[in-house]
N, C-alpha and C. Protein backbone atom coordinates (compact mmCIF):
# COMPACT_ATOMS: atom_id res chain seq x y z
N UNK A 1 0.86 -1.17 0.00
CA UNK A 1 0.00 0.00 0.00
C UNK A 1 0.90 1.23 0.00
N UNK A 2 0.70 2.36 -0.61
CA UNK A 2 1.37 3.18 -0.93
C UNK A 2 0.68 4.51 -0.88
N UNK A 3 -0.76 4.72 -0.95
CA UNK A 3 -1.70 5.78 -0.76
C UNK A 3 -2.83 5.25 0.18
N UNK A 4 -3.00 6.14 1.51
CA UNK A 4 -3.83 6.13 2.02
C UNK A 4 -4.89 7.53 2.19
N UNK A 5 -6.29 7.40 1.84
CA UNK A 5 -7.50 8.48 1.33
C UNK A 5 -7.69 8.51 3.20
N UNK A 6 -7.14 10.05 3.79
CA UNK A 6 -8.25 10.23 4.93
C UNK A 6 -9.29 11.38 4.50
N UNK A 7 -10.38 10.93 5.10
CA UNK A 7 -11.81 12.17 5.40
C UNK A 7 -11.12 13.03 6.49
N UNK A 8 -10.70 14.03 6.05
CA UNK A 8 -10.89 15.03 7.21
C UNK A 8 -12.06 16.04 7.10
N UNK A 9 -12.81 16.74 8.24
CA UNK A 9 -13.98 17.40 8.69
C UNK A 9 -13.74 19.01 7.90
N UNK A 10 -14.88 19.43 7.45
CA UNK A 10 -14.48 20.83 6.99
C UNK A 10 -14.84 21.82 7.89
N UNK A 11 -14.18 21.44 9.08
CA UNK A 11 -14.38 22.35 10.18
C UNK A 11 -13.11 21.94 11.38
N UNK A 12 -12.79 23.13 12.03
CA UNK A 12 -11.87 22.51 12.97
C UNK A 12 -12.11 22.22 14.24
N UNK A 13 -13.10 21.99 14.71
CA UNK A 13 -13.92 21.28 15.61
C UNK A 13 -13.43 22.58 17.03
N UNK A 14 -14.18 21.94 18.20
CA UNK A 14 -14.16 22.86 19.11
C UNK A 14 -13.03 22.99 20.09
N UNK A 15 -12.25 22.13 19.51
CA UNK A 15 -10.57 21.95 20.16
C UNK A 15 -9.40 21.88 19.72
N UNK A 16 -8.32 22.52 19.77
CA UNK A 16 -7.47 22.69 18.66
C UNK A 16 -6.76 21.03 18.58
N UNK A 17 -7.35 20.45 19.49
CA UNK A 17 -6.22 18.95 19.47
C UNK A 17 -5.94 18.90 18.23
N UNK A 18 -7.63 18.66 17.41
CA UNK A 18 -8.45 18.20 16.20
C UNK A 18 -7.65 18.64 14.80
N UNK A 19 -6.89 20.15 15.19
CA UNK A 19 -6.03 20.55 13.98
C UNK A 19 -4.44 19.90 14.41
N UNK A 20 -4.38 19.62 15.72
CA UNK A 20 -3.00 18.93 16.21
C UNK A 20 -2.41 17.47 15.38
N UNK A 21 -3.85 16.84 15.80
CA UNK A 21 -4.08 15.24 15.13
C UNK A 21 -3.81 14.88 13.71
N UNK A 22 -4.38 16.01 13.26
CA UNK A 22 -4.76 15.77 11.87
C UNK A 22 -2.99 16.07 11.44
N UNK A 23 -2.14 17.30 11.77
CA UNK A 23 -0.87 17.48 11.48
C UNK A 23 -0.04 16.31 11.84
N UNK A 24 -0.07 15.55 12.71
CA UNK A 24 0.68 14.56 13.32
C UNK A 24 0.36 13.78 12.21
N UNK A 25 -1.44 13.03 12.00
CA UNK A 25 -1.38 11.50 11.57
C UNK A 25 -0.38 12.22 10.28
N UNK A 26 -0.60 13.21 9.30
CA UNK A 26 -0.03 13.78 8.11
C UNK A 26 1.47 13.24 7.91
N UNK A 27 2.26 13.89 8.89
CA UNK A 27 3.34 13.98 9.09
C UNK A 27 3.97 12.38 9.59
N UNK A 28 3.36 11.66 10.12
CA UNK A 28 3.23 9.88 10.53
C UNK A 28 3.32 9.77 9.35
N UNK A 29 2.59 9.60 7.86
CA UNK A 29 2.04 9.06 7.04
C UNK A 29 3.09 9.40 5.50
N UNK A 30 3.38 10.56 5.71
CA UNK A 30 4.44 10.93 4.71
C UNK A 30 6.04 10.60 5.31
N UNK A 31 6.54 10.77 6.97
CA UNK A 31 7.50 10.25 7.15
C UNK A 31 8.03 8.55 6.69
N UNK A 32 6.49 7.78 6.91
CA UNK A 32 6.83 6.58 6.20
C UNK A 32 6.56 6.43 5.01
N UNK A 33 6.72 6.81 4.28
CA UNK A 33 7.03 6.73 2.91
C UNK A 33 5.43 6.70 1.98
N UNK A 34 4.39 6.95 2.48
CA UNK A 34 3.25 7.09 2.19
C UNK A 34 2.60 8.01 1.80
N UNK A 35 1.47 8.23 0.73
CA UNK A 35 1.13 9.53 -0.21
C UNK A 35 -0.18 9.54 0.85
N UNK A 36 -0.10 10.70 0.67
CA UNK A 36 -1.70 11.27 1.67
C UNK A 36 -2.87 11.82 0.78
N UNK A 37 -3.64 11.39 0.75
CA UNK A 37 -4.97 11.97 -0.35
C UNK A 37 -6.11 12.05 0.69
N UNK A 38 -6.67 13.65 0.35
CA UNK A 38 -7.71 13.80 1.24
C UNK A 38 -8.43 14.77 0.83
N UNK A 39 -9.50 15.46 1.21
CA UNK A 39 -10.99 15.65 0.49
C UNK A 39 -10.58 17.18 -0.34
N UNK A 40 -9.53 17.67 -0.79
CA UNK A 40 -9.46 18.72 -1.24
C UNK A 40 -9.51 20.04 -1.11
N UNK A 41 -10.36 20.16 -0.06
CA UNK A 41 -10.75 21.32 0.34
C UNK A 41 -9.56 22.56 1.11
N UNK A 42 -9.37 23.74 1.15
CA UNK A 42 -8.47 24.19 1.78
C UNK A 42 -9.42 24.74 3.56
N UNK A 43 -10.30 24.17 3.90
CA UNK A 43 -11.09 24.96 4.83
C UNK A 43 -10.88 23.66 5.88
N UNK A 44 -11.04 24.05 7.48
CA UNK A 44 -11.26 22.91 8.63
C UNK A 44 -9.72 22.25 8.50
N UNK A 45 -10.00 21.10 9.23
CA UNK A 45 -8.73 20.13 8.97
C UNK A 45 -8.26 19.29 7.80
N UNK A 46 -8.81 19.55 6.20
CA UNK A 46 -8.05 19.10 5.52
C UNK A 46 -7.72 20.67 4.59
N UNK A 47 -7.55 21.76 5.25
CA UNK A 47 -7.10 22.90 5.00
C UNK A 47 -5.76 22.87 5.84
N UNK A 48 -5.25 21.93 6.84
CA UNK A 48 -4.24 22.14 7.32
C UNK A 48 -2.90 21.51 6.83
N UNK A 49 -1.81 22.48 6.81
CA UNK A 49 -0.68 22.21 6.16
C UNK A 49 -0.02 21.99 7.67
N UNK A 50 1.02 21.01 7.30
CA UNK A 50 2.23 20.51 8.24
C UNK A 50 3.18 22.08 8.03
């Protein structure tokens, strides 16, 4: 496996963990050698850049 598709929320929920998480799993997922594909949007947590 080489691409994994996450859903992230187009909102950043009522706790910043939620934009924390989402940077970590990112950063987990490309350190191992893995492509990240996710819903496009630049808004919420798949608006967040590492």
């Amino acid at each position: 496996m080489k691409t994994i598709a996450v859903y992230c929320g187009s909102s950043t929920g009522n706790d910043p963990i939620y934009m924390k998480q989402a940077r970590n799993l990112g950063k987990i997922l490309v350190d191992n050698g893995l492509n990240l594909v996710y819903g496009g949007a630049t808004v919420g947590c798949m608006g967040c850049s590492c």
